[in-house]
Protein backbone atom coordinates (compact mmCIF):
# COMPACT_ATOMS: atom_id res chain seq x y z
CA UNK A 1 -33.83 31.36 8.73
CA UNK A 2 -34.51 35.11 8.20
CA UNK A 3 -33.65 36.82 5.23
CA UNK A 4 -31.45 39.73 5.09
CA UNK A 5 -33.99 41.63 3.03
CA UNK A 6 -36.83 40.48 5.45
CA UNK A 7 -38.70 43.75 7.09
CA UNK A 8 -38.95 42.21 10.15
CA UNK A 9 -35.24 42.40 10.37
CA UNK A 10 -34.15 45.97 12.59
CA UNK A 11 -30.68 44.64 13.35
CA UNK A 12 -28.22 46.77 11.03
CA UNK A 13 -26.56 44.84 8.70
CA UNK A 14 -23.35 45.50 6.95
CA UNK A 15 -23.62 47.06 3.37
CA UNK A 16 -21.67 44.80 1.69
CA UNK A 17 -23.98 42.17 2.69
CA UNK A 18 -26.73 43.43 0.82
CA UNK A 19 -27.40 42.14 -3.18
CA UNK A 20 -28.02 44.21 -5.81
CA UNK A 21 -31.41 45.80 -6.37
CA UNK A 22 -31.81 46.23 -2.13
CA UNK A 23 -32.95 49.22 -1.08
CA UNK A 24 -31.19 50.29 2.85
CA UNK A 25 -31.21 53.30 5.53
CA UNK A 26 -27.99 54.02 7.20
CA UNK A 27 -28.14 52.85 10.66
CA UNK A 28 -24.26 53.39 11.67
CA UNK A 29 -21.38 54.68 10.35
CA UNK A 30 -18.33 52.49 12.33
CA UNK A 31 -15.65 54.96 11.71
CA UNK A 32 -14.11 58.32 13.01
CA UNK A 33 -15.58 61.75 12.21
CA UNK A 34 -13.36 61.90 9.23
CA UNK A 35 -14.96 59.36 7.32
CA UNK A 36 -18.55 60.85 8.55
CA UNK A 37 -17.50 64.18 7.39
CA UNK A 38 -16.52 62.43 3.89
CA UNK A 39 -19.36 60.62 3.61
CA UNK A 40 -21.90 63.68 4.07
CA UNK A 41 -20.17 65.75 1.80
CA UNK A 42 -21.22 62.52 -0.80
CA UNK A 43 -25.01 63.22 0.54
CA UNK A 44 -24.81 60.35 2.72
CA UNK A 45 -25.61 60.43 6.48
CA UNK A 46 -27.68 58.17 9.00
CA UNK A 47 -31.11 57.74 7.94
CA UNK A 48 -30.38 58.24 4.23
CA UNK A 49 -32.21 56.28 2.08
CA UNK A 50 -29.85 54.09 -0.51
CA UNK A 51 -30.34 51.49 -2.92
CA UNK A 52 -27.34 49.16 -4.38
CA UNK A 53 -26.37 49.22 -7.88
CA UNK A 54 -23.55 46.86 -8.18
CA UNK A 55 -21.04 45.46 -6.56
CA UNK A 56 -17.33 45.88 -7.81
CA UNK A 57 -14.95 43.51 -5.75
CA UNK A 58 -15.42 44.75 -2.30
CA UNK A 59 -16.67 48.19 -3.37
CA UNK A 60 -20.31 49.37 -4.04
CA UNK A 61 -22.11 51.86 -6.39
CA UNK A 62 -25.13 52.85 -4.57
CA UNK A 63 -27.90 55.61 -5.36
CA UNK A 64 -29.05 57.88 -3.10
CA UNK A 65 -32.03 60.55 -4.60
CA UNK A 66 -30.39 61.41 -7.81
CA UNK A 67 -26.84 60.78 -7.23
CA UNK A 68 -24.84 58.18 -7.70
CA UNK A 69 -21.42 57.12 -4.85
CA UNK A 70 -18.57 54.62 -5.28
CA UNK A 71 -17.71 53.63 -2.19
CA UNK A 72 -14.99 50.86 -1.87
CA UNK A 73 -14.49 48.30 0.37
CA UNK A 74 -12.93 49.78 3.26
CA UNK A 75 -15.81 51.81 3.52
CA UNK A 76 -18.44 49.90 2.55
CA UNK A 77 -17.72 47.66 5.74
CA UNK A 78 -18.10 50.25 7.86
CA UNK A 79 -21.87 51.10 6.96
CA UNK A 80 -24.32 49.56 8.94
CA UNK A 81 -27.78 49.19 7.35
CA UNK A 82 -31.71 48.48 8.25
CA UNK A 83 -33.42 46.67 5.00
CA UNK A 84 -36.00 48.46 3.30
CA UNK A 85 -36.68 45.77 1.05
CA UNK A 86 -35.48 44.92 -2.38
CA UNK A 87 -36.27 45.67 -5.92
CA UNK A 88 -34.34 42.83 -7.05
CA UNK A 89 -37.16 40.90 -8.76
CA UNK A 90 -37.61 44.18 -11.15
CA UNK A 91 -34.00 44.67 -11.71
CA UNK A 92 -31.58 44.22 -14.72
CA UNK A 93 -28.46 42.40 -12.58
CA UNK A 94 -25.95 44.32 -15.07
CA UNK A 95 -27.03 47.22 -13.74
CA UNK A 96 -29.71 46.95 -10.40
CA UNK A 97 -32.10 49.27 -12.64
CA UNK A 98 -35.53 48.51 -12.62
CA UNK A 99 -36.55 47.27 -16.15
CA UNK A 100 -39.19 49.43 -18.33
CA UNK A 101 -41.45 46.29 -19.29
């Protein structure tokens, strides 16, 4: 069974599938141009490079560059992601931040 962090894996996944720590380019946005406008005012369009932080019910904080986005759920379902990998085996779970060791 393939993993959803495998890099083999090109079929878009949503973003609330993905655990803390993985790192994800936007594939699809499934909404209207409303939501795309919203979303690239918050820096975030396809092909931006993003990497989860936590997960907060059905919402996510994600990174993208320097900036940190809440998105919440109803959102977060309509991303559509490509794995980049994870970072997951580096990362403090309370926070999806890579640990200074």
């Amino acid at each position: 069974m393939a993993s959803l962090l495998d890099s083999e894996n090109s079929n878009p996944v949503s973003l609330v599938d993905l655990p803390i720590g993985a790192s994800a380019r936007i594939a699809e946005i499934r909404g209207g141009r409303k939501l795309a406008r919203r979303l690239l005012s918050l820096g975030l369009r396809v092909g931006s490079e993003i990497a989860i932080l936590h997960h907060r019910g059905r919402g996510v904080v994600l990174s993208t560059g320097d900036t940190r986005v809440a998105l919440g759920g109803g959102i977060v379902e309509k991303l559509m992601v490509e794995s980049l990998g994870s970072d997951g085996a580096n990362a403090d779970q309370r926070g999806g931040q890579p640990l200074n060791r």
